[in-house]
C-alpha atoms as a PDB file:
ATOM      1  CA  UNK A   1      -5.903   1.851 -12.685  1.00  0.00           C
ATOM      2  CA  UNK A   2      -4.619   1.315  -9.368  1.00  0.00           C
ATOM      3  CA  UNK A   3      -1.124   2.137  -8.007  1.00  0.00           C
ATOM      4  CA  UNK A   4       1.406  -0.386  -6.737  1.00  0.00           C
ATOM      5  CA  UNK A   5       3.664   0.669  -4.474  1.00  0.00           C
ATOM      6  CA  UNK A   6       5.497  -2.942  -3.981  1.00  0.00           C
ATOM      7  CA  UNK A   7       5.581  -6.274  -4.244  1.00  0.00           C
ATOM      8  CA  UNK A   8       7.014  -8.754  -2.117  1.00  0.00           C
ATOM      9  CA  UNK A   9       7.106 -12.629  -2.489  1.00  0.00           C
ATOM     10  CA  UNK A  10       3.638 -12.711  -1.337  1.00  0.00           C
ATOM     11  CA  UNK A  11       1.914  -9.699  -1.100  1.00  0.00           C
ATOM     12  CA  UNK A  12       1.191  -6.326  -3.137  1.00  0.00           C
ATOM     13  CA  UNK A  13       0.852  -3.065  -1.602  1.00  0.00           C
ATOM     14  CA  UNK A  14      -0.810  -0.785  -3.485  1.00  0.00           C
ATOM     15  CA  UNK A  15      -3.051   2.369  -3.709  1.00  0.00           C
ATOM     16  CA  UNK A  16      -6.859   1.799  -1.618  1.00  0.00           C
ATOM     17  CA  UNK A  17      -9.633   1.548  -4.156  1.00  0.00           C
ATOM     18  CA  UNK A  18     -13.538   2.175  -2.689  1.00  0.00           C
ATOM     19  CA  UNK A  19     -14.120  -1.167  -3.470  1.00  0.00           C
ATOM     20  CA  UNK A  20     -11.841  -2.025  -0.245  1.00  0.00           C
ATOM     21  CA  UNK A  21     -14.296  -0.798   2.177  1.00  0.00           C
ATOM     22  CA  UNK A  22     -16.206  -3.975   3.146  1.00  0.00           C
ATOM     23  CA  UNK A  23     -12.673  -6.164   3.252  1.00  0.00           C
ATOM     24  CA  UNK A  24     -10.926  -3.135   5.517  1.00  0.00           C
ATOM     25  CA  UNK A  25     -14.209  -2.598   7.565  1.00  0.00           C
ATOM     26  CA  UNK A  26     -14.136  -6.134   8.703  1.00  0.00           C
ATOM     27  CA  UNK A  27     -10.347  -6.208  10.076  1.00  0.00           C
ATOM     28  CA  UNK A  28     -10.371  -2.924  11.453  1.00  0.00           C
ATOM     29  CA  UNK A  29     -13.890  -3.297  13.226  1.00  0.00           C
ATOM     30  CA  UNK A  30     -12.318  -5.959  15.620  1.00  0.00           C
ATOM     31  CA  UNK A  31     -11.303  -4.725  18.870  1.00  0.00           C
ATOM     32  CA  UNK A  32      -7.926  -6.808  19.066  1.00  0.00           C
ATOM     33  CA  UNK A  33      -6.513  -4.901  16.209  1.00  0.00           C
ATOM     34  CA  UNK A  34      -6.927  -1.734  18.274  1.00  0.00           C
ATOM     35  CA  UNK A  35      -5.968  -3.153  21.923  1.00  0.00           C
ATOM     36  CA  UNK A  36      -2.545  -1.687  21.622  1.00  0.00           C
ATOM     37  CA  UNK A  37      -2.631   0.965  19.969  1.00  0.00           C
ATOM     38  CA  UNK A  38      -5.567   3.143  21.818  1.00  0.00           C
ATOM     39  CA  UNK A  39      -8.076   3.315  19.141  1.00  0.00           C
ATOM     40  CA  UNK A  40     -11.642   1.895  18.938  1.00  0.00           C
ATOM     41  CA  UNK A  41     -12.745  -0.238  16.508  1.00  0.00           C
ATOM     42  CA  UNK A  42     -14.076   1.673  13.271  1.00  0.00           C
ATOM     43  CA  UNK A  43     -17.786   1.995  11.654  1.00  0.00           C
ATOM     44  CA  UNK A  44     -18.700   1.676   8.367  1.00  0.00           C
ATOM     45  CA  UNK A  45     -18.373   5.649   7.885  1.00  0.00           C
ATOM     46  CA  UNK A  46     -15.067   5.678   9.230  1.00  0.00           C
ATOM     47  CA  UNK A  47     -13.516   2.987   7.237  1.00  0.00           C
ATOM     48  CA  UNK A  48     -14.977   4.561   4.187  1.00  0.00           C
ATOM     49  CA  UNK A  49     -13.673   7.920   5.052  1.00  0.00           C
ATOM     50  CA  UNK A  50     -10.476   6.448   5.586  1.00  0.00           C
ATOM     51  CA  UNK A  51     -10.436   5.488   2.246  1.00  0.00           C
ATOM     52  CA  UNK A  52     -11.807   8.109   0.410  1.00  0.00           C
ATOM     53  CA  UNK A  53      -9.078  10.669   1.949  1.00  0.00           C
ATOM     54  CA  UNK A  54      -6.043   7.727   1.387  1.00  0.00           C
ATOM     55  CA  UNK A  55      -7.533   7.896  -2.146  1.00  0.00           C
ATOM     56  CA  UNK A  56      -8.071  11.858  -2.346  1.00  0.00           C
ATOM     57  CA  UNK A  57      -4.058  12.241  -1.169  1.00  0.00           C
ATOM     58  CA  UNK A  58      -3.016  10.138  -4.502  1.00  0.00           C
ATOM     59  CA  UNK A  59       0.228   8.953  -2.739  1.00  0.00           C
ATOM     60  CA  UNK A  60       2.809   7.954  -5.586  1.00  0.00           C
ATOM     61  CA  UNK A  61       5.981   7.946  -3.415  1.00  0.00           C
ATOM     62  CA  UNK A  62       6.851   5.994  -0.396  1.00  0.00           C
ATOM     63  CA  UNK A  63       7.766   8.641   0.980  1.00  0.00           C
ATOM     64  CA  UNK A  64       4.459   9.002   3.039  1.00  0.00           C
ATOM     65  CA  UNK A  65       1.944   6.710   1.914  1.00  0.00           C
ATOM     66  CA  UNK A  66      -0.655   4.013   3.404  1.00  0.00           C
ATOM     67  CA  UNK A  67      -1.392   0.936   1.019  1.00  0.00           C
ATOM     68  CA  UNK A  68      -3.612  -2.085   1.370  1.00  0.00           C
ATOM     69  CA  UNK A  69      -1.723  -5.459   1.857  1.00  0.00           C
ATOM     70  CA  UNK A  70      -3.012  -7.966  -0.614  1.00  0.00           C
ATOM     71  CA  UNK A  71      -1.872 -11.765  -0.591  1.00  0.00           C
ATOM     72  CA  UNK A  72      -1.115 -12.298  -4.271  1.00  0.00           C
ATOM     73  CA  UNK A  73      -2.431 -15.686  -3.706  1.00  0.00           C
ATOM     74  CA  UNK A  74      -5.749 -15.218  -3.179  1.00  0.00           C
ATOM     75  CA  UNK A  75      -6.129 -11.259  -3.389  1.00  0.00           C
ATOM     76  CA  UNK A  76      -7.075 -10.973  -0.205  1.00  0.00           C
ATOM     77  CA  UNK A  77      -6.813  -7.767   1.998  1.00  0.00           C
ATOM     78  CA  UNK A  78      -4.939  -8.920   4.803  1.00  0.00           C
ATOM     79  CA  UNK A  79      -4.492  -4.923   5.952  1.00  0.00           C
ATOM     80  CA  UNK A  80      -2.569  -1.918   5.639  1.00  0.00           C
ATOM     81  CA  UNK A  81       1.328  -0.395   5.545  1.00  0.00           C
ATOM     82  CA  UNK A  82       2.030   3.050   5.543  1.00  0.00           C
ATOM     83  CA  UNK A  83       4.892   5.591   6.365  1.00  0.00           C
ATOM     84  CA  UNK A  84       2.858   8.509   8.664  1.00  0.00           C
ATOM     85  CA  UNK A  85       4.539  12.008   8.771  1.00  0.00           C
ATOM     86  CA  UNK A  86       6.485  12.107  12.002  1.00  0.00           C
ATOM     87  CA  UNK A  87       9.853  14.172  11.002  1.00  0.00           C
ATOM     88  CA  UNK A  88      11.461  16.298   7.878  1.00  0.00           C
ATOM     89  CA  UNK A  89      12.198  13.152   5.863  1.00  0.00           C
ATOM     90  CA  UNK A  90      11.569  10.519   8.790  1.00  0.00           C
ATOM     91  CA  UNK A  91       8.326   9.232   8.754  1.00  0.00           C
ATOM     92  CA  UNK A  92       7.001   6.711  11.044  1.00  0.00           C
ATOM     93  CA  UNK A  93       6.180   3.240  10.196  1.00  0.00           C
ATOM     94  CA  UNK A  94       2.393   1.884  10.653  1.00  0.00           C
ATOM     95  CA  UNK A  95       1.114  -1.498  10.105  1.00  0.00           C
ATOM     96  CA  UNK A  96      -2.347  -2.925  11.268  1.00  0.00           C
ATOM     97  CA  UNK A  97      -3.621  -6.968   9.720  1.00  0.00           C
ATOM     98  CA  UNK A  98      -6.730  -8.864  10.488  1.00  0.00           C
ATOM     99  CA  UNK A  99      -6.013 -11.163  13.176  1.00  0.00           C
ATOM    100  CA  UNK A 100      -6.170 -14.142  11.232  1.00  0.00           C
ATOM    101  CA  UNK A 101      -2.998 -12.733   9.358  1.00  0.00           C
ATOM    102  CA  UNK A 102      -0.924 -12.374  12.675  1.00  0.00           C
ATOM    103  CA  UNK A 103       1.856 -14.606  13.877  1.00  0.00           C
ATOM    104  CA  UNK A 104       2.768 -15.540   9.746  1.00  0.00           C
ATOM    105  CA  UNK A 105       5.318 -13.142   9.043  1.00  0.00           C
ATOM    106  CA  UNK A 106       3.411 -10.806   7.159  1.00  0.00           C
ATOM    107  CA  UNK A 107       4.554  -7.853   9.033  1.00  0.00           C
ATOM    108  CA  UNK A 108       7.712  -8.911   8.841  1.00  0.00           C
ATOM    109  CA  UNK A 109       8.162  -9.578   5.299  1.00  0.00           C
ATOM    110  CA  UNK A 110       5.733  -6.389   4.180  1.00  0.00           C
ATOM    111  CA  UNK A 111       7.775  -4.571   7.025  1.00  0.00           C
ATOM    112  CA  UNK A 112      10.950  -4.777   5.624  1.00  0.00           C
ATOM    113  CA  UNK A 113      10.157  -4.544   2.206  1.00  0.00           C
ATOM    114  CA  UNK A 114       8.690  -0.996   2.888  1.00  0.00           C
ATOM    115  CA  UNK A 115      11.866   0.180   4.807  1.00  0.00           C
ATOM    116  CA  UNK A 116      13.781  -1.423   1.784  1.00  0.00           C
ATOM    117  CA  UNK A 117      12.709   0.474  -1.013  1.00  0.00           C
ATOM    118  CA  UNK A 118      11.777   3.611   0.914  1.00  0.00           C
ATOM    119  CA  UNK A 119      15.035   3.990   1.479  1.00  0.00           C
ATOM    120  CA  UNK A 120      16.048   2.560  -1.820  1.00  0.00           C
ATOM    121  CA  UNK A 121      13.893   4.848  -4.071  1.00  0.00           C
ATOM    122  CA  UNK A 122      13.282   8.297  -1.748  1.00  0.00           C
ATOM    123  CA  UNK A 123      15.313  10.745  -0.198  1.00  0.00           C
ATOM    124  CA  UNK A 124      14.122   9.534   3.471  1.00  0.00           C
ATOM    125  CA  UNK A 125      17.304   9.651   6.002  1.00  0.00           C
ATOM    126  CA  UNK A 126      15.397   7.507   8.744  1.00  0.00           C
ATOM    127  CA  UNK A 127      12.456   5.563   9.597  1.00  0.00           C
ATOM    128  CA  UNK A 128      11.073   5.847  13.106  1.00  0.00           C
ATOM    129  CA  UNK A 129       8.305   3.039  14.597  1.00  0.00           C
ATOM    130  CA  UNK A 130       6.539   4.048  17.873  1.00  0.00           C
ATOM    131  CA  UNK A 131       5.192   0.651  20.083  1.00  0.00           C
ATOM    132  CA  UNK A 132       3.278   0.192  22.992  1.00  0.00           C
ATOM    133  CA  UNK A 133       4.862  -1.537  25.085  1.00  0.00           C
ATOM    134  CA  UNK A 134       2.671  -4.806  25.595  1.00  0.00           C
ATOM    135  CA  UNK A 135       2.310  -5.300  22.349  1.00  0.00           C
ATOM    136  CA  UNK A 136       5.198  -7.970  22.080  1.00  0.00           C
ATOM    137  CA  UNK A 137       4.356  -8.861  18.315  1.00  0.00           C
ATOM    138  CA  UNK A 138       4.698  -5.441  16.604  1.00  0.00           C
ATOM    139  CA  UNK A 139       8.157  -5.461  19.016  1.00  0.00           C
ATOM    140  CA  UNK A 140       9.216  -8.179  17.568  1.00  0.00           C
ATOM    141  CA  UNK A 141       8.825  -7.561  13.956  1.00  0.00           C
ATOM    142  CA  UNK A 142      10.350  -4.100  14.414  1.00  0.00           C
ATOM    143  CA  UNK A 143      13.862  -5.906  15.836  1.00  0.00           C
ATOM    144  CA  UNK A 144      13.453  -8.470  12.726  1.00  0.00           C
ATOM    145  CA  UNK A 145      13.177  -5.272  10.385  1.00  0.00           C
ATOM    146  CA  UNK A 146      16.098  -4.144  11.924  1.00  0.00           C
ATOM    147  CA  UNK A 147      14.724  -1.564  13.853  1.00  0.00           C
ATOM    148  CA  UNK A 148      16.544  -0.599  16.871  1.00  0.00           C
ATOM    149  CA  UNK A 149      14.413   0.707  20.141  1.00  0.00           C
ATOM    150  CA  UNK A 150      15.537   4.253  21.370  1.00  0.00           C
ATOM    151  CA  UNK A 151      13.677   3.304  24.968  1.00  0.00           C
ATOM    152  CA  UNK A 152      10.283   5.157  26.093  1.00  0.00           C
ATOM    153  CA  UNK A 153       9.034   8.463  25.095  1.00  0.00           C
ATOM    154  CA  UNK A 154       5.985  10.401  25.281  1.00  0.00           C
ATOM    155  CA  UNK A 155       3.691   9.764  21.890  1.00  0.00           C
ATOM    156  CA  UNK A 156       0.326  11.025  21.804  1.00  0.00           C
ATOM    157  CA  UNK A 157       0.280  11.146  25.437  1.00  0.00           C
ATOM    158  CA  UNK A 158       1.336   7.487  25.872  1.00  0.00           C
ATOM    159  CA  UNK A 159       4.853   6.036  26.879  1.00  0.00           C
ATOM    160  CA  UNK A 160       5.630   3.962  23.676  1.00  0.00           C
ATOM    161  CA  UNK A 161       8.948   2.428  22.824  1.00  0.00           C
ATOM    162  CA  UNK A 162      10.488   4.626  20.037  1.00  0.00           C
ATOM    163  CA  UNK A 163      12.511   2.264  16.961  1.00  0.00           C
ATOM    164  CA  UNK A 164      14.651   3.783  14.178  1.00  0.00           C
ATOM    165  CA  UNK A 165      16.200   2.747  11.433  1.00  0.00           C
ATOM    166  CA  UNK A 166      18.796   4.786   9.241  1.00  0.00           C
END
C-alpha cells in the first residue's frame, strides 16, 4: 500500500514506490530541469537511490516529505513536491516536473495545495522557497502560492531569492 499525502483536482501526491524509477529517471535526466537549480542531470543509480532513501524515511506527515506528482488522469508521473528541512518547523518548499508538464499550472495548483494542508494539518509556523533568480517560472508560481520574496541571500553558496509564507 502506498501513502497519499494529497489530492488536488488533478493530481495525487503520494509516497515513491521502486516501481517509479524509470518514469522519475526520464524527467530528472534532462538537463533543463536542472538549469536553475545547479544540479546535473541524474543516472539511473541516482534516481534509484533517490528513491530507495524517500522510501526508507517512510514520510507520513507533511511536515517534511517529498512525493511523486501523479495526474489522476492518466497516472502519469509528472514529478515531485516536497517540504526539505530548512528551519525548526519551517521547511523549504521543492518542486521539480518534466518539461512537458511546465507552463500548465501544475506547480501552481500542487504548490498551493501543499502549503494548504501543511499548514492545515501540522504544526509548521512558515514555509520558506529559495529561487534562482533566472528562473522566472518557479518565481512566478511562488507569488501565485502566495509566497512573498524576502530579496537575495546566500543558499548553498548561490544568491537565490528567499519566499515565505506564514
Amino acid at each position: 500500500m502506498c501513502f497519499v499525502y494529497l489530492r488536488t483536482e488533478r493530481f495525487i501526491i503520494r509516497q515513491w514506490k521502486i516501481e517509479d524509477v524509470t518514469d522519475l529517471w526520464k524527467i530528472m535526466s534532462d538537463s533543463r530541469v536542472h538549469r536553475c537549480i545547479g544540479d546535473t542531470p541524474w543516472t539511473i543509480k541516482r534516481t534509484t537511490e533517490y528513491i530507495q532513501f524517500m522510501f526508507d524515511q517512510d514520510f507520513c506527515t507533511l511536515e517534511l516529505f517529498h512525493g511523486a506528482c501523479i495526474s489522476m488522469d492518466s497516472q502519469t508521473l509528472i514529478g515531485l513536491i516536497g517540504l526539505n528541512p530548512y528551519q525548526q518547523k519551517q521547511p523549504e518548499i521543492e518542486w521539480q516536473f518534466g518539461v512537458p508538464f511546465w507552463g500548465k499550472g501544475y506547480a501552481t495548483e500542487i504548490g498551493r495545495a501543499v502549503i494548504t494542508n501543511a499548514f492545515s494539518f501540522t504544526h509548521l509556523e512558515a514555509i520558506y522557497g529559495m529561487v534562482n533568480p533566472l528562473n522566472l517560472g518557479s518565481i512566478r508560481v511562488m507569488e501565485k502560492i502566495g509566497m512573498t520574496c524576502l530579496g537575495l541571500q546566500d543558499f548553498h553558496g548561490e544568491q537565490n531569492l528567499f519566499y515565505k509564507i506564514d
